[in-house]
Each structure stands twice: as structure tokens, then as C-alpha cells.
C-alpha atoms as a PDB file:
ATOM      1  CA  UNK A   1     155.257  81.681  99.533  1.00  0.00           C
ATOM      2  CA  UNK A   2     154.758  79.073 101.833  1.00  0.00           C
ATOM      3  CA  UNK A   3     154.557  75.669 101.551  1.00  0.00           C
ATOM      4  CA  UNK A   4     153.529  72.228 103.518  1.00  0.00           C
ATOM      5  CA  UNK A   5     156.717  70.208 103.375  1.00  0.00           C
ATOM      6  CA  UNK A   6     156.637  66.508 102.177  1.00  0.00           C
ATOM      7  CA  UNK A   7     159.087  63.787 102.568  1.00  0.00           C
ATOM      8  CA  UNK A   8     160.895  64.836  98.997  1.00  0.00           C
ATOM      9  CA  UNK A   9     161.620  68.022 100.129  1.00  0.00           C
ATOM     10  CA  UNK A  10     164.654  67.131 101.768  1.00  0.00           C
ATOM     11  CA  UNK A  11     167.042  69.886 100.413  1.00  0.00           C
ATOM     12  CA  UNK A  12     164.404  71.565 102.893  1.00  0.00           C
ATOM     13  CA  UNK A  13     164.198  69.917 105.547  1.00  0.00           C
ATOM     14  CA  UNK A  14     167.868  70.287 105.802  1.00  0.00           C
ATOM     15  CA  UNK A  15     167.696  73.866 105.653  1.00  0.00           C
ATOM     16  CA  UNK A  16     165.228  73.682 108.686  1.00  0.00           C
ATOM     17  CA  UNK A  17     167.780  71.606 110.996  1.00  0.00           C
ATOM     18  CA  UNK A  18     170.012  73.705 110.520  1.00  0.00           C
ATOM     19  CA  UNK A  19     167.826  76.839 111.010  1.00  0.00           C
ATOM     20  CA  UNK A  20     166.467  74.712 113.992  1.00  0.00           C
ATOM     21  CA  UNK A  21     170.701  74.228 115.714  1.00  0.00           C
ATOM     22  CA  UNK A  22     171.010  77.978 114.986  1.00  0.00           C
ATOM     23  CA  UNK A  23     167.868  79.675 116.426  1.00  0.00           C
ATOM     24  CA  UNK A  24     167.293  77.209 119.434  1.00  0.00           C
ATOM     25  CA  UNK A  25     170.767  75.767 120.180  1.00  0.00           C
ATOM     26  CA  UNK A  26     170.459  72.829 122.656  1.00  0.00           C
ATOM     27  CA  UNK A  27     166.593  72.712 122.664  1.00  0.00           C
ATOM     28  CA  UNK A  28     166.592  72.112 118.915  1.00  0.00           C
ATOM     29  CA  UNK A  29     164.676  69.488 116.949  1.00  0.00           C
ATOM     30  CA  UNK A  30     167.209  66.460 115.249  1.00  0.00           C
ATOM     31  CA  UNK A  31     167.312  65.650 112.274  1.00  0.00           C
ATOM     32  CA  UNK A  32     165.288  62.623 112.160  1.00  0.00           C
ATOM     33  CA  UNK A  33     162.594  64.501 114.164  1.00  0.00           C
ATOM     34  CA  UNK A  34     162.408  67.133 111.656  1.00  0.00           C
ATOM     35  CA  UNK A  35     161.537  63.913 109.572  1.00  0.00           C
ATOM     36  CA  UNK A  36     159.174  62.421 111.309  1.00  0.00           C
ATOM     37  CA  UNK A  37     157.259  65.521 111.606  1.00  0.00           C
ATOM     38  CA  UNK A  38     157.350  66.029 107.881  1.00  0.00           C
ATOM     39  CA  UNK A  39     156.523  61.715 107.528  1.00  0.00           C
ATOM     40  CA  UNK A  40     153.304  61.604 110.169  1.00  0.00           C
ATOM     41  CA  UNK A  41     150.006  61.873 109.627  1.00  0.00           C
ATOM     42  CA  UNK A  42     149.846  63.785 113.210  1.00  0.00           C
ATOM     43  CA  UNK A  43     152.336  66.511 111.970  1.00  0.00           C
ATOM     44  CA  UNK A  44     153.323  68.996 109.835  1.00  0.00           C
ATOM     45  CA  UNK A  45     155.819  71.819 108.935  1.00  0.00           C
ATOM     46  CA  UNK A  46     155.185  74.716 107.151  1.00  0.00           C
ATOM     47  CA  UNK A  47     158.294  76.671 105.460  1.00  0.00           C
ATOM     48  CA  UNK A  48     158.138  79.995 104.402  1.00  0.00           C
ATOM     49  CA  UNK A  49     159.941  80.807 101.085  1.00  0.00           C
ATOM     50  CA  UNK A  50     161.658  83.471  99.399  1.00  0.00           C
ATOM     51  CA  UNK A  51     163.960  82.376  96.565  1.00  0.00           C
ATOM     52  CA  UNK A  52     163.875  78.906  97.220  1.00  0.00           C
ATOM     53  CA  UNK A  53     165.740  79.690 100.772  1.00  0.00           C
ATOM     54  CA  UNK A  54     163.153  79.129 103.921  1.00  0.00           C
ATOM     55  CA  UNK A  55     163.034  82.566 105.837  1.00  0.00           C
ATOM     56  CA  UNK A  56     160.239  81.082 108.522  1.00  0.00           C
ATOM     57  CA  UNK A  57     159.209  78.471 109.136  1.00  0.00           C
ATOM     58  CA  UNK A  58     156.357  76.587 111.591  1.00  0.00           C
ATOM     59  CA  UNK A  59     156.264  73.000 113.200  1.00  0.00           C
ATOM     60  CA  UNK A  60     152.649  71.842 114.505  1.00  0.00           C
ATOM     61  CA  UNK A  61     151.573  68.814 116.050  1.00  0.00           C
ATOM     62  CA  UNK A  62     147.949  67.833 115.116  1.00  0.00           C
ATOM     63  CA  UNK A  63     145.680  66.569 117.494  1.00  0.00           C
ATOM     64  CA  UNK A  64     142.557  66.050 115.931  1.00  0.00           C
ATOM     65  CA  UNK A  65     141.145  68.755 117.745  1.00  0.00           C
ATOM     66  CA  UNK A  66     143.873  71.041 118.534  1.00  0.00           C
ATOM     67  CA  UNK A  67     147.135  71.856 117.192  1.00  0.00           C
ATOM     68  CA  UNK A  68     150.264  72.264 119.535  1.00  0.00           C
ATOM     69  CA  UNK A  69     153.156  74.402 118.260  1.00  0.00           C
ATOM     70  CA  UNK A  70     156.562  72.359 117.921  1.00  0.00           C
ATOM     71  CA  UNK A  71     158.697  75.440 116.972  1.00  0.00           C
ATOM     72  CA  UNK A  72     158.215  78.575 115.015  1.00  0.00           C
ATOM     73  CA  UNK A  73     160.965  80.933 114.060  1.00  0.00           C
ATOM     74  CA  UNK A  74     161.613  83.402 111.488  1.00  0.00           C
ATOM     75  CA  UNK A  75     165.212  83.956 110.450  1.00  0.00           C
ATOM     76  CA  UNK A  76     166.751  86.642 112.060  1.00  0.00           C
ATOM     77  CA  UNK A  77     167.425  88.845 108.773  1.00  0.00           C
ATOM     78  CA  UNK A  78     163.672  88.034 107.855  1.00  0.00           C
ATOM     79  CA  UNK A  79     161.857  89.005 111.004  1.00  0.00           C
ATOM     80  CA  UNK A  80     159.480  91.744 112.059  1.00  0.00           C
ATOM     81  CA  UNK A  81     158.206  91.480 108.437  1.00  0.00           C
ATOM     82  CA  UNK A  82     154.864  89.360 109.266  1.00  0.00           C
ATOM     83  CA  UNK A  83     156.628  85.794 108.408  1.00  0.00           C
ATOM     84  CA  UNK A  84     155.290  84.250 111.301  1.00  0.00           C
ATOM     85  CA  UNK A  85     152.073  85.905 111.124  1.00  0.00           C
ATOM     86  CA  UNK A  86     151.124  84.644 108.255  1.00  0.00           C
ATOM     87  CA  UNK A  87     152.249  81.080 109.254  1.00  0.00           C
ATOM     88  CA  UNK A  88     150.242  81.350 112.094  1.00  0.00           C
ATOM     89  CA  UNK A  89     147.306  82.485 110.508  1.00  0.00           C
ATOM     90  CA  UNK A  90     147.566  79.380 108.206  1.00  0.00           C
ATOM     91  CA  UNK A  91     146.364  77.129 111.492  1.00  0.00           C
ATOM     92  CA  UNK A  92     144.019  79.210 112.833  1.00  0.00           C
ATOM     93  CA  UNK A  93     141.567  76.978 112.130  1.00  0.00           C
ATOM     94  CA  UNK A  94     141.315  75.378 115.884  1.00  0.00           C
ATOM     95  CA  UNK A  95     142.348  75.951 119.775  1.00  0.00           C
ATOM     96  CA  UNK A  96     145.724  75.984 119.583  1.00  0.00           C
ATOM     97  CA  UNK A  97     148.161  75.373 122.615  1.00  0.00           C
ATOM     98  CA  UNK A  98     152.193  75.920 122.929  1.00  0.00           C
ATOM     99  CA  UNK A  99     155.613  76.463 125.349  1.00  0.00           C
ATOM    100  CA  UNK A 100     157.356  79.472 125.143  1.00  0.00           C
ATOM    101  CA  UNK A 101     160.473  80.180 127.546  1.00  0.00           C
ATOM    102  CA  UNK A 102     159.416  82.879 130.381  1.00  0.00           C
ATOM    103  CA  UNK A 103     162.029  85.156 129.158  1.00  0.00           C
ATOM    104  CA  UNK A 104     161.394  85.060 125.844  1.00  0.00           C
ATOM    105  CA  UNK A 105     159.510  88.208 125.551  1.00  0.00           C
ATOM    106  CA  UNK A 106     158.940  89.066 122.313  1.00  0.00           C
ATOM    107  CA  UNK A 107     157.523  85.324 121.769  1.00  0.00           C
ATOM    108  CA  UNK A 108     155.271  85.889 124.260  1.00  0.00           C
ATOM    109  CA  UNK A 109     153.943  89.649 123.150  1.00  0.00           C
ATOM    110  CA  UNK A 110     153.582  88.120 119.454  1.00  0.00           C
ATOM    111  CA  UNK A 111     151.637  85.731 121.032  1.00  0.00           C
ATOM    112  CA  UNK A 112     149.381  87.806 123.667  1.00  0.00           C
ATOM    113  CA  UNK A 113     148.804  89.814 120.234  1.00  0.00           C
ATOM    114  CA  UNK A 114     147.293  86.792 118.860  1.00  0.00           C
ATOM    115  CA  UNK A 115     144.613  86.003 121.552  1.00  0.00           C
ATOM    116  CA  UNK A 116     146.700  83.534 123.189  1.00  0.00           C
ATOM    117  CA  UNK A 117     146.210  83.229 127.043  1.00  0.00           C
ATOM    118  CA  UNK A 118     148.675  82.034 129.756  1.00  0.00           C
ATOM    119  CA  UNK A 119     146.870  78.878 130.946  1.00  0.00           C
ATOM    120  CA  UNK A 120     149.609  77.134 133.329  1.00  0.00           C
ATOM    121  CA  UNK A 121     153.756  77.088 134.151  1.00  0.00           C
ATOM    122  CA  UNK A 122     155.980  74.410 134.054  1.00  0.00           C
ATOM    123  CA  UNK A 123     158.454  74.499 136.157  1.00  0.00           C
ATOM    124  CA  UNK A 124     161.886  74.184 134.969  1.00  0.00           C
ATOM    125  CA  UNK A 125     160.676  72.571 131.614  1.00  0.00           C
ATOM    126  CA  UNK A 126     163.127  73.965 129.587  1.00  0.00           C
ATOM    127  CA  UNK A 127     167.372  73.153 129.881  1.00  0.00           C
ATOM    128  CA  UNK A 128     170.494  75.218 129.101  1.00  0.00           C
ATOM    129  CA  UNK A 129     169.477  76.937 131.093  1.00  0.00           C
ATOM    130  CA  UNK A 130     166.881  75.638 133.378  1.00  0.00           C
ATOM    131  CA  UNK A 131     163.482  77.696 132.964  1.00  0.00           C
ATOM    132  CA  UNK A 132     160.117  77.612 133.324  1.00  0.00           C
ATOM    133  CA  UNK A 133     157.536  77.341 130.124  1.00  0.00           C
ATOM    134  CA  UNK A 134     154.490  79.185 130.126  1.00  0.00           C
ATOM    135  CA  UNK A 135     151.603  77.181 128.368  1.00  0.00           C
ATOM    136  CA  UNK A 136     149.233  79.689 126.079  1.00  0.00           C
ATOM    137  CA  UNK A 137     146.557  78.582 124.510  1.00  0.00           C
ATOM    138  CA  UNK A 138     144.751  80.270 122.205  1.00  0.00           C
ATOM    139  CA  UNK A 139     141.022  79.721 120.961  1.00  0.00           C
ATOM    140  CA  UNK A 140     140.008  79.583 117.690  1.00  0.00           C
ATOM    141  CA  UNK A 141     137.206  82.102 116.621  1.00  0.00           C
ATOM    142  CA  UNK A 142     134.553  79.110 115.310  1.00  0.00           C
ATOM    143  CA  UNK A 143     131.684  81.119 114.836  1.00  0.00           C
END
């Protein structure tokens, strides 16, 4: 199941920061951020549920006209089972744009899959260590 957090679902957003410290170490959201995502109007997270326990989960900035991807991650016991597919399929609904490490691979495969398109590099955008972020983009399909 999955499910647009709100502010009351804290025992949630919990389980997200600490998904967050796990999967993405130093380059992971706080805990007030998580918050404020879940609080704006700009933002929002989607968790993925099984049990009551979040096994994926997908943070998206909303720009009126495009979304940006914040984080998505699937829990390691949970993935290659279409979690994050189906979260990203839930926004599909206009251009979206996100960072993904250059040596994260598989991130950027799932991606390709999904009509994104390398647009740009940063250089040395990323810390611990220092790397480059590719910028995809991907178009939605408005016809």
C-alpha cells in the first residue's frame, strides 16, 4: 500500500530517518527536514507499506510544474520487487528532474528504464566522498 504521509504520521516519519541514516549515510535527510517535507505545501513523501513497516519510500519536491526527486529508496530486503516503480509511477504526472551519484549504477539504469535523460553534471556535488551528480530529467507523456 502506499500512502502520502501527513504531519500525524510521525511513528512514520521516524521510520523514514532512520531508513534515510541507513541507506544514504552522510548525505541523508534530518529529522526536521523529513518534517518539513511532510509539513509544506511544496513537498511530499510517499511511504510504501507492508505491515505497517515502510519498505520504500519516495521524497518529491513540487514545483508547480515539475517535480524534483529528494530521495527514493527501497529497503534493501524489499528491493527488485517493483517498490520504487510503483512510487514512481505515482508522479508521473509531469517532467520530472533529479541527482543521482555517477557511480550509482543501478539508480541510474532504473532510471534510463524510465525515460529519464542525462541533461547536465555537477561537478563534485555530492560529499563523503566527493562525486559528481548527473541531472536526468525525465518528460512526462502529456498527450
Amino acid at each position: 500500500m502506499i500512502k502520502k504521509l501527513t504531519i500525524n504520521d510521525v511513528d512514520y516519519i521516524e521510520q523514514i530517518f532512520n531508513l534515510e541514516k541507513d541507506i544514504f549515510k552522510n548525505s541523508a535527510f534530518s529529522k526536521e527536514s523529513t518534517e518539513n517535507l511532510v509539513k509544506a505545501d511544496n513537498s511530499f513523501i510517499y511511504a510504501y507499506l507492508i505491515d505497517e513497516k515502510i519498505c520504500g519510500y519516495l521524497m518529491v519536491l513540487d514545483s508547480i510544474d515539475v517535480y524534483e526527486i529528494l530521495a527514493i529508496a527501497t529497503v534493501e530486503e524489499y528491493r527488485n520487487k517493483g517498490i520504487a516503480q510503483e512510487l514512481l509511477d505515482k508522479i508521473k504526472t509531469k517532467d520530472i528532474f533529479l541527482e543521482v551519484r555517477k557511480s550509482n549504477e543501478k539508480a541510474i539504469n532504473f532510471y534510463k528504464k524510465n525515460n529519464f535523460k542525462q541533461i547536465s553534471i555537477r561537478k563534485g556535488y555530492y560529499s563523503d566522498p566527493t562525486e559528481d551528480a548527473i541531472i536526468m530529467k525525465m518528460e512526462a507523456n502529456n498527450e
